[in-house]
N, C-alpha and C. Protein backbone atom coordinates (compact mmCIF):
# COMPACT_ATOMS: atom_id res chain seq x y z
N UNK A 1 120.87 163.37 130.01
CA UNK A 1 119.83 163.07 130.98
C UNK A 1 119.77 161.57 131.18
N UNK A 2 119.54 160.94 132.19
CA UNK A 2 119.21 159.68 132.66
C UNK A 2 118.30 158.96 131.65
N UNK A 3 118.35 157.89 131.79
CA UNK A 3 117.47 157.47 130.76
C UNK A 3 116.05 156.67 131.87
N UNK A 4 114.96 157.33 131.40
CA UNK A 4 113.54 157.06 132.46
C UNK A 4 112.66 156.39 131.93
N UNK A 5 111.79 155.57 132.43
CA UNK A 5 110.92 155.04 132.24
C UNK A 5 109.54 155.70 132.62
N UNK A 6 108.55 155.65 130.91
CA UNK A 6 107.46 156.68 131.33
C UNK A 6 107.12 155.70 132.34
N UNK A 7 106.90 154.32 133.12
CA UNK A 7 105.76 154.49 133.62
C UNK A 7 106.51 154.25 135.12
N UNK A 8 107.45 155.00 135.17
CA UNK A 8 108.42 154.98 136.34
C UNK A 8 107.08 155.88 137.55
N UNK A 9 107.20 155.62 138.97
CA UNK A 9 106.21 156.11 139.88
C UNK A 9 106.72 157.45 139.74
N UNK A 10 107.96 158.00 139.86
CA UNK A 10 108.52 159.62 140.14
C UNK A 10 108.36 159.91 138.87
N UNK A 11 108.07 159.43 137.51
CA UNK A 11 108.03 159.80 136.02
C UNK A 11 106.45 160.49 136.63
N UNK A 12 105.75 159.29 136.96
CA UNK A 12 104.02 159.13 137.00
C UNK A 12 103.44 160.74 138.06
N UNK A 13 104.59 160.99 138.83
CA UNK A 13 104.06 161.60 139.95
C UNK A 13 104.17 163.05 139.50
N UNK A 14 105.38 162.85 138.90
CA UNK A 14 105.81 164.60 138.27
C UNK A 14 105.15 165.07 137.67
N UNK A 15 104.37 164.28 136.86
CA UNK A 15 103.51 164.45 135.77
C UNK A 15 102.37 165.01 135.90
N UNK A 16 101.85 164.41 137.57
CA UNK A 16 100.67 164.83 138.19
C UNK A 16 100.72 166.41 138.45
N UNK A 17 102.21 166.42 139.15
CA UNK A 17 102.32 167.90 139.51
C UNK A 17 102.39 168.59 138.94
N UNK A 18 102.68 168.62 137.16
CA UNK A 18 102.67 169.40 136.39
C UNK A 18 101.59 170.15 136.31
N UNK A 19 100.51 168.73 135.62
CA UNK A 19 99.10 168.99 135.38
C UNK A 19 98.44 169.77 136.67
N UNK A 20 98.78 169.53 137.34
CA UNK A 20 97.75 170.15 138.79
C UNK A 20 98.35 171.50 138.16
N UNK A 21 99.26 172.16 138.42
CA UNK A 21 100.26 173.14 138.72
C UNK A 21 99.93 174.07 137.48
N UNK A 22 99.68 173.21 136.36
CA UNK A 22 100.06 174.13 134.96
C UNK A 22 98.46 174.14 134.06
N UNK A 23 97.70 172.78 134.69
CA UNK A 23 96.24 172.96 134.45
C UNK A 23 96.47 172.42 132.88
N UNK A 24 96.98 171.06 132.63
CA UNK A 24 97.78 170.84 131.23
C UNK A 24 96.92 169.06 131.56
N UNK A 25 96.52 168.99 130.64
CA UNK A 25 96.36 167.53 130.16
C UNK A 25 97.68 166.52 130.52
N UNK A 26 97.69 165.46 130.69
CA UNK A 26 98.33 164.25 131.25
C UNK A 26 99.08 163.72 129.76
N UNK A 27 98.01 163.98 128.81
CA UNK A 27 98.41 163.36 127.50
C UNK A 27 99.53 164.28 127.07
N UNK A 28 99.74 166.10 127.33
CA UNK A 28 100.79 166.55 126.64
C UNK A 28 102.04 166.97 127.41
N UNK A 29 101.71 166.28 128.49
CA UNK A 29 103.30 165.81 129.55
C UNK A 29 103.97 165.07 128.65
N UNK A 30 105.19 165.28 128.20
CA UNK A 30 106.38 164.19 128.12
C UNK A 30 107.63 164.46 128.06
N UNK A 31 108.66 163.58 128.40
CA UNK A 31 109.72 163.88 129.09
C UNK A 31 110.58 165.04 128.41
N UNK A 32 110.20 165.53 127.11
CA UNK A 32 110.86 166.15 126.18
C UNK A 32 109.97 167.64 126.53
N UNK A 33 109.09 167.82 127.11
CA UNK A 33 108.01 169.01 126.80
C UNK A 33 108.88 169.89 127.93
N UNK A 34 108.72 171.05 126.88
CA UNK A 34 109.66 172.07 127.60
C UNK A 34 108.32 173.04 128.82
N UNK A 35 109.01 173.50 129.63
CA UNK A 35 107.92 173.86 130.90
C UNK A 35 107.52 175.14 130.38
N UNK A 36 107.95 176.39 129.63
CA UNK A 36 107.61 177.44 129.18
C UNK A 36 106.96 177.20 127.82
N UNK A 37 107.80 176.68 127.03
CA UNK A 37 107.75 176.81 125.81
C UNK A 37 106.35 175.89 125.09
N UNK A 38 106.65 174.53 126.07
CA UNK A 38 105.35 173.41 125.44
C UNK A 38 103.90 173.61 126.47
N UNK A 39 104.52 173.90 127.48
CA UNK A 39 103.11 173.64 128.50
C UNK A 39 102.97 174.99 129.17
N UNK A 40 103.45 175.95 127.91
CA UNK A 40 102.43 177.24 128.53
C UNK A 40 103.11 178.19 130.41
N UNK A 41 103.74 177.56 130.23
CA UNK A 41 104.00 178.50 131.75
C UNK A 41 104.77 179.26 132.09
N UNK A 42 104.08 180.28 133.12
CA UNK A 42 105.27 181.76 132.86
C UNK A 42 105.99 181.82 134.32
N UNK A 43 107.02 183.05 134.66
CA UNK A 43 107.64 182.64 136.03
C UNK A 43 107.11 182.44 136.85
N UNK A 44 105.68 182.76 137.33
CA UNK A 44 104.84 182.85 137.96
C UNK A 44 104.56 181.35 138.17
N UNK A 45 103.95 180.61 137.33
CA UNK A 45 103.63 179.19 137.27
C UNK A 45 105.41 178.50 137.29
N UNK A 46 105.76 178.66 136.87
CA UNK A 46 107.25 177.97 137.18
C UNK A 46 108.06 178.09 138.97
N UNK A 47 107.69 178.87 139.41
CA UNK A 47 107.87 178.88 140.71
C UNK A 47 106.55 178.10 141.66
N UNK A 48 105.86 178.32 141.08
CA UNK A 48 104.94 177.48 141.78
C UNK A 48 104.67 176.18 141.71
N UNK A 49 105.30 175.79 140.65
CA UNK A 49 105.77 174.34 140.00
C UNK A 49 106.74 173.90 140.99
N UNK A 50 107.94 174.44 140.85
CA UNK A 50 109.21 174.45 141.88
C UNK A 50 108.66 174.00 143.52
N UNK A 51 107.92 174.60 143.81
CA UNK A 51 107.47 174.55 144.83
C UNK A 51 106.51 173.73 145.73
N UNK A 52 105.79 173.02 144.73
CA UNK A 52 104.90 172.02 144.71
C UNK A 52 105.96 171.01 144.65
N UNK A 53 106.85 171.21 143.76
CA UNK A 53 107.51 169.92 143.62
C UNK A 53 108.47 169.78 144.84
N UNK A 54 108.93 170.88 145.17
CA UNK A 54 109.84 170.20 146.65
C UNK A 54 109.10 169.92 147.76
N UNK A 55 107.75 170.01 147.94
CA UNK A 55 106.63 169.63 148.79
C UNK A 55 106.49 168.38 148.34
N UNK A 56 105.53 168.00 147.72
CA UNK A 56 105.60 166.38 147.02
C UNK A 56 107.09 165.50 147.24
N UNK A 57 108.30 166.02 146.67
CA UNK A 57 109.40 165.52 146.91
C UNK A 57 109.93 165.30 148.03
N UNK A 58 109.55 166.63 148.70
CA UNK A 58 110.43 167.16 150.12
C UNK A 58 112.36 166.56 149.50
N UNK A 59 112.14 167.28 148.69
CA UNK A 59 113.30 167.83 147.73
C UNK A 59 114.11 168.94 147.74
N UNK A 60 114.63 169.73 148.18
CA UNK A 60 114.89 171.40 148.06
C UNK A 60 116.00 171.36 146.78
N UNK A 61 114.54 172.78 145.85
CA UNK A 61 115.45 173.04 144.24
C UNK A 61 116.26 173.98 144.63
N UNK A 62 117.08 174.55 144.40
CA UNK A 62 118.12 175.83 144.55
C UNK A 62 117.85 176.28 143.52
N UNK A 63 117.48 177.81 143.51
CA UNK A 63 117.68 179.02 142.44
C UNK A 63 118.51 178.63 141.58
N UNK A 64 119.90 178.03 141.55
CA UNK A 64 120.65 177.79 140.49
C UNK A 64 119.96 176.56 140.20
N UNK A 65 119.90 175.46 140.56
CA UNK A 65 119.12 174.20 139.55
C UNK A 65 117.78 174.36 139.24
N UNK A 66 117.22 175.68 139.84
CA UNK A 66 116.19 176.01 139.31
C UNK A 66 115.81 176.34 137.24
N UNK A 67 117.18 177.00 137.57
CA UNK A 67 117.53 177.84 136.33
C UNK A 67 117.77 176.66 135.17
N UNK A 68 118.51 175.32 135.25
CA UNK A 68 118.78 174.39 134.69
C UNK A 68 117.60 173.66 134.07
N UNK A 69 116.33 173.43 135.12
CA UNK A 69 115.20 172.56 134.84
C UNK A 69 114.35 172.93 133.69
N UNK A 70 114.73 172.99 132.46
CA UNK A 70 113.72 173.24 131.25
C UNK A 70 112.32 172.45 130.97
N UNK A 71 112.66 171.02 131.25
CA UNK A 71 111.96 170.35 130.36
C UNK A 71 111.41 169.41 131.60
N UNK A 72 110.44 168.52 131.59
CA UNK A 72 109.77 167.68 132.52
C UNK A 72 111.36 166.53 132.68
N UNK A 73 111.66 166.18 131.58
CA UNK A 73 112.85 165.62 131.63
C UNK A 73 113.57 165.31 133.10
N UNK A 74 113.95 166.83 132.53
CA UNK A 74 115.11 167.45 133.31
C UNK A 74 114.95 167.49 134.65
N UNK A 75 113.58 167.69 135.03
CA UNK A 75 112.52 167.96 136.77
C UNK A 75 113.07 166.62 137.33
N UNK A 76 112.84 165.59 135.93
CA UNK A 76 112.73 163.56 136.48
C UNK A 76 113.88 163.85 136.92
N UNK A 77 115.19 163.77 136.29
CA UNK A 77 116.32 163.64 136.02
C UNK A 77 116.64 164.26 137.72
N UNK A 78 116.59 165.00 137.83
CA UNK A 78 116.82 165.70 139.30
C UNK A 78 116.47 165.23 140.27
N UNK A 79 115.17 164.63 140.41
CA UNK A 79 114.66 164.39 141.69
C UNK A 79 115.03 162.82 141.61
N UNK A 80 115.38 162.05 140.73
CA UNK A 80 116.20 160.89 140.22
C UNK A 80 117.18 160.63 141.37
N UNK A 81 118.18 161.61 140.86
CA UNK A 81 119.97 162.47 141.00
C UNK A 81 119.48 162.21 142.51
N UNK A 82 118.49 162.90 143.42
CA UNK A 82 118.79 163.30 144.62
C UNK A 82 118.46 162.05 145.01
N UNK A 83 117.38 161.46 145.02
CA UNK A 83 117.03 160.48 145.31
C UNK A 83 117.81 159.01 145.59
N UNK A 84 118.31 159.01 144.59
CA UNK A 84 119.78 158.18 144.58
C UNK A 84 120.89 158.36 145.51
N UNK A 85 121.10 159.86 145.51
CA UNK A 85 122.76 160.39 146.72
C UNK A 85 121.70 160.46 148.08
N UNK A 86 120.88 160.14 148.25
CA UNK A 86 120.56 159.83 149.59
C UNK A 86 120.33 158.52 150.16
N UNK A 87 119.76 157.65 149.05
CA UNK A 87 119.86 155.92 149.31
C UNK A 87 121.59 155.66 149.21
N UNK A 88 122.63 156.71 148.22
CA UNK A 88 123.79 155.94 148.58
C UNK A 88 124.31 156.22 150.01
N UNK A 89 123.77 157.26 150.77
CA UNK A 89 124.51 157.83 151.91
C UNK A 89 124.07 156.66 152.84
């Protein structure tokens, strides 16, 4: 994974969307917290996560990198990735 800075704005923002999304404290976001396992959420909330986040982003996740995104990490790490191949284009 990329290496991020917590107090990066897309670190700061994801974080928001978690908490809105997953109804999770700010304090037990971190880049390591797994989306099922640490912060409680089932497919139900994980799609709706997904979904919030390509709204906020105006990002589109694909079902397959859906499947990849475990961890808040991993969410940064992505919207990072895209973010980047569109400032290089």
């Amino acid at each position: 994974m990329d290496s991020v800075q917590v107090q990066d704005p897309l670190y700061e923002k994801t974080v928001a969307v978690v908490c809105e999304v997953l109804k999770v404290k700010p304090e037990l976001v971190k880049l390591e917290s797994h989306i099922k396992n640490d912060l409680g959420a089932d497919s139900l909330d994980t799609v709706s996560l997904l979904m919030s986040l390509e709204d906020v982003f105006k990002e589109p996740i694909s079902d397959e990198t859906a499947l990849t995104l475990e961890t808040v990490g991993d969410v940064v790490a992505f919207i990072n990735s895209r973010k980047n191949q569109v400032a290089a284009v």
